[in-house]
C-alpha atoms as a PDB file:
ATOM      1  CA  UNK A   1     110.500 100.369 113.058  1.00  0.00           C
ATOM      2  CA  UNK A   2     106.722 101.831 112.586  1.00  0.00           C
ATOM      3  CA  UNK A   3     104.291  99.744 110.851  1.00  0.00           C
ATOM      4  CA  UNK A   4     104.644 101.947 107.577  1.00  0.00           C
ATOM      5  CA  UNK A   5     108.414 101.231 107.621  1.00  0.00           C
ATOM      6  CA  UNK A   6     107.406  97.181 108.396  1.00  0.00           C
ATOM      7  CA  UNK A   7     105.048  96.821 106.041  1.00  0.00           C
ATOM      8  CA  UNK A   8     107.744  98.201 103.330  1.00  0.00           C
ATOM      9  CA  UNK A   9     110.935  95.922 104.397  1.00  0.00           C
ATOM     10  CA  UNK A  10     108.011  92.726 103.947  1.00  0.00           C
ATOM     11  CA  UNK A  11     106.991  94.105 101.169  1.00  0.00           C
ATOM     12  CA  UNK A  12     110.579  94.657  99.135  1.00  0.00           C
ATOM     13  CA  UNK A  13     111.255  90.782 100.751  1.00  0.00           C
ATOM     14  CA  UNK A  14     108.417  89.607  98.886  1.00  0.00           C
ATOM     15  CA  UNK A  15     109.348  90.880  95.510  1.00  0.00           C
ATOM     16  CA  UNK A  16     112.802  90.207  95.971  1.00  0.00           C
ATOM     17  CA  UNK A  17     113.284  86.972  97.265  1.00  0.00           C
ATOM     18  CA  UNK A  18     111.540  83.541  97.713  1.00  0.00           C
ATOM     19  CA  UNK A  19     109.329  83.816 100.852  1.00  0.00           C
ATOM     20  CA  UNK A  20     109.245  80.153 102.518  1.00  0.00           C
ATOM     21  CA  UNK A  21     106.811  81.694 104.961  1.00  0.00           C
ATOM     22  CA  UNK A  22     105.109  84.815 106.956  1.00  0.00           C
ATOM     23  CA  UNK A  23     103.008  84.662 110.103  1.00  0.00           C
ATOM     24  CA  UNK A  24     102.032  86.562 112.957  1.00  0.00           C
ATOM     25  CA  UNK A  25     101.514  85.058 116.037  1.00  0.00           C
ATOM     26  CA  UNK A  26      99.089  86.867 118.398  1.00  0.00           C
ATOM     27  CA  UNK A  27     100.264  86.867 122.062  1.00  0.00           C
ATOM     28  CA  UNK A  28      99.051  88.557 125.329  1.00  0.00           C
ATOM     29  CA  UNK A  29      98.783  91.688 125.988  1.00  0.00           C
ATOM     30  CA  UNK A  30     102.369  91.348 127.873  1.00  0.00           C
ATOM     31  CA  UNK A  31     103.952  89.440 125.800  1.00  0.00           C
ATOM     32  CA  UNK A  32     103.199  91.005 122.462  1.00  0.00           C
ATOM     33  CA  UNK A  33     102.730  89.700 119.011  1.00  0.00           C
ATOM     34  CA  UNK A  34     105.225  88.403 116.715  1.00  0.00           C
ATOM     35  CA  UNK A  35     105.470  88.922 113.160  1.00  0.00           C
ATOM     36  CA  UNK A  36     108.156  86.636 111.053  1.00  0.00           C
ATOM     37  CA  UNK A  37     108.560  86.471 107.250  1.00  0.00           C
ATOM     38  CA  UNK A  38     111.551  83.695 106.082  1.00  0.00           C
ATOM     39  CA  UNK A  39     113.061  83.731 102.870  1.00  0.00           C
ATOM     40  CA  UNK A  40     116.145  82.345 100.784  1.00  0.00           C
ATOM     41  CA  UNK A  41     118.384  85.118  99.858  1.00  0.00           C
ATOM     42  CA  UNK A  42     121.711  84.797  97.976  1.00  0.00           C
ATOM     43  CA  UNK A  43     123.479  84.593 101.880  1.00  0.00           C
ATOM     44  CA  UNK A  44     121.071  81.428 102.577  1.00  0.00           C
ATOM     45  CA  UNK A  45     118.325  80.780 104.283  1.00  0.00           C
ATOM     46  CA  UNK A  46     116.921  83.924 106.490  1.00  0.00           C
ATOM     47  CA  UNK A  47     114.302  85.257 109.220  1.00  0.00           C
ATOM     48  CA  UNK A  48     113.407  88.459 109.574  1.00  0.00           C
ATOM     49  CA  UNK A  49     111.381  88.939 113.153  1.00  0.00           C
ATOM     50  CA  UNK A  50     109.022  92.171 114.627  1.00  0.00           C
ATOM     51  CA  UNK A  51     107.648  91.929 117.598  1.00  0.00           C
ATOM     52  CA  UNK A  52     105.339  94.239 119.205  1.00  0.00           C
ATOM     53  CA  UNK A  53     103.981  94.810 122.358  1.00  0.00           C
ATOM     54  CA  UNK A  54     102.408  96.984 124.843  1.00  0.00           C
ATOM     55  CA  UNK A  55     105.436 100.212 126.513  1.00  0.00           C
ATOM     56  CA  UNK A  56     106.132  99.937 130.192  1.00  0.00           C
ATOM     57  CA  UNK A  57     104.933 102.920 131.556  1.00  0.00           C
ATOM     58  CA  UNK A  58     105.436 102.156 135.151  1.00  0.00           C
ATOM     59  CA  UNK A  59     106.820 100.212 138.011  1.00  0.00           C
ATOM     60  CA  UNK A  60     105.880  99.179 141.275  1.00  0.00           C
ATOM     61  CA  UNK A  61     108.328  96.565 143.821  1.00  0.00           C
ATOM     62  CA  UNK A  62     106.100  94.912 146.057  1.00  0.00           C
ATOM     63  CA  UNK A  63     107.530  92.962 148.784  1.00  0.00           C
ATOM     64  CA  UNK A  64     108.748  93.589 152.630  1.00  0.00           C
ATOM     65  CA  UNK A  65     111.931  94.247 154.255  1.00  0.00           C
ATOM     66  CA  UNK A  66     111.639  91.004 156.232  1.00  0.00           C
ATOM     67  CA  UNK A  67     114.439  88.217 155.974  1.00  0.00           C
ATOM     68  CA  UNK A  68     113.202  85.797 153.747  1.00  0.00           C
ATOM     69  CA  UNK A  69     110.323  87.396 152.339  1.00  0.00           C
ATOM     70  CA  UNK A  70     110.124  87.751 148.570  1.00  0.00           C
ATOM     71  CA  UNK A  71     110.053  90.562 145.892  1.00  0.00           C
ATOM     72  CA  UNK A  72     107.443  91.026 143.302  1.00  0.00           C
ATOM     73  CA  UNK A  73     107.275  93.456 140.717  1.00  0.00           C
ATOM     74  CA  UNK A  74     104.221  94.742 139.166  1.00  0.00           C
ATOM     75  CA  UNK A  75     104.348  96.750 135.999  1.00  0.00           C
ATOM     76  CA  UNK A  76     101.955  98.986 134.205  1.00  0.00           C
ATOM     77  CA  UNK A  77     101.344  99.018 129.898  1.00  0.00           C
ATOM     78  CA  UNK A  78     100.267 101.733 128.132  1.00  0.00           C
ATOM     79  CA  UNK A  79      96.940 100.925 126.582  1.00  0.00           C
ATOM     80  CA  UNK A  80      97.999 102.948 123.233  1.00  0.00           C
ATOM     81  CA  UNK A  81     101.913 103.034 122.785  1.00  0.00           C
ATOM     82  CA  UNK A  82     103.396  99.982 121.405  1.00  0.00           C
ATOM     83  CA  UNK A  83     107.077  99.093 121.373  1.00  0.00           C
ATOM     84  CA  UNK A  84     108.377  97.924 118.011  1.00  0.00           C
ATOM     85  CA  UNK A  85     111.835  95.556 118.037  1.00  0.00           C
ATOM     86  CA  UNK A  86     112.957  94.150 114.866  1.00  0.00           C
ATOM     87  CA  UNK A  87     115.586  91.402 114.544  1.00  0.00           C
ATOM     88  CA  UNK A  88     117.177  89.245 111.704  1.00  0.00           C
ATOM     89  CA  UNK A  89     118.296  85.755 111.987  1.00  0.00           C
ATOM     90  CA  UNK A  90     120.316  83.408 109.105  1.00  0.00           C
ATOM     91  CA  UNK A  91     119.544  79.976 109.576  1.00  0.00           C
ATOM     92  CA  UNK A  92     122.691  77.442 110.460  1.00  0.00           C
ATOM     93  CA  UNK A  93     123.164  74.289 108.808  1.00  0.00           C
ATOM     94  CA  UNK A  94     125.726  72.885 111.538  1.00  0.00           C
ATOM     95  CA  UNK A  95     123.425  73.813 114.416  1.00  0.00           C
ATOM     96  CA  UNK A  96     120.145  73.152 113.011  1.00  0.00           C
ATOM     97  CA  UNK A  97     118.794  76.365 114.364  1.00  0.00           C
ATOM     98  CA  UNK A  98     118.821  80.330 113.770  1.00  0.00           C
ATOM     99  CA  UNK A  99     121.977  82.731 114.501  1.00  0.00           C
ATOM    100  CA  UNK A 100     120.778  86.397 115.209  1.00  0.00           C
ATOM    101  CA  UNK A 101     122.724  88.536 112.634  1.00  0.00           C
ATOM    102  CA  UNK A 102     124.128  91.432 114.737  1.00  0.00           C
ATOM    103  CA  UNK A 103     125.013  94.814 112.544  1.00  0.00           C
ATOM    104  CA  UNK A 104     129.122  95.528 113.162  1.00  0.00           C
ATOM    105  CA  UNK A 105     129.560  97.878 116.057  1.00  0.00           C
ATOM    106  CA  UNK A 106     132.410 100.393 116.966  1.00  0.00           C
ATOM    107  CA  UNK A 107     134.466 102.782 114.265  1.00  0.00           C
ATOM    108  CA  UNK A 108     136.782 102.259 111.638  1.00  0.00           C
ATOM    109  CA  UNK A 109     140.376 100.717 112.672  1.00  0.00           C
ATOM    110  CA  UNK A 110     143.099 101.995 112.424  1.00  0.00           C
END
């Protein structure tokens, strides 16, 4: 989702429903920053989640082909391209914690 696209879906939250919060929470340049707004809606309590943070442009295995030795991988950002990954979340009651709300996969049935 682009930030043009982002900044709409916040934007309808906020005059639709009763935002409880919205942050962003600035990471590392590997690790990205997080955006969350969370809201009541008529289906309960909810958390909608972007995160963004630097593409992987490359990939480099560093290690040996001794026994025992170990493996590390080193892997290169792009200084420009950002990936974008949204996800939604409905909070549980039982649990005490979020369920990811997955969009229904395969055909119709039948």
């Amino acid at each position: 989702m682009h930030d043009e696209q982002w900044k709409e879906t916040v934007g309808r939250i906020q005059d639709t429903f009763r935002v409880l919060s919205h942050e962003v929470v600035r990471g590392d340049e590997v690790s990205g920053d997080v955006e969350f707004i969370e809201f009541e809606s008529p289906q309960g309590r909810m958390k909608v989640e972007r995160t963004s943070k630097p593409r992987i442009v490359g990939k480099t295995a560093l290690g040996s082909k001794r026994i025992g030795s170990s493996v590390s991988v080193h892997y290169e950002y792009s200084p420009t391209d950002r990936v974008h990954t949204v996800k939604a979340y409905r909070w549980n009651d039982v649990k005490g914690d979020w369920d990811e709300v997955t969009a229904p996969t395969g055909g119709a049935s039948g």
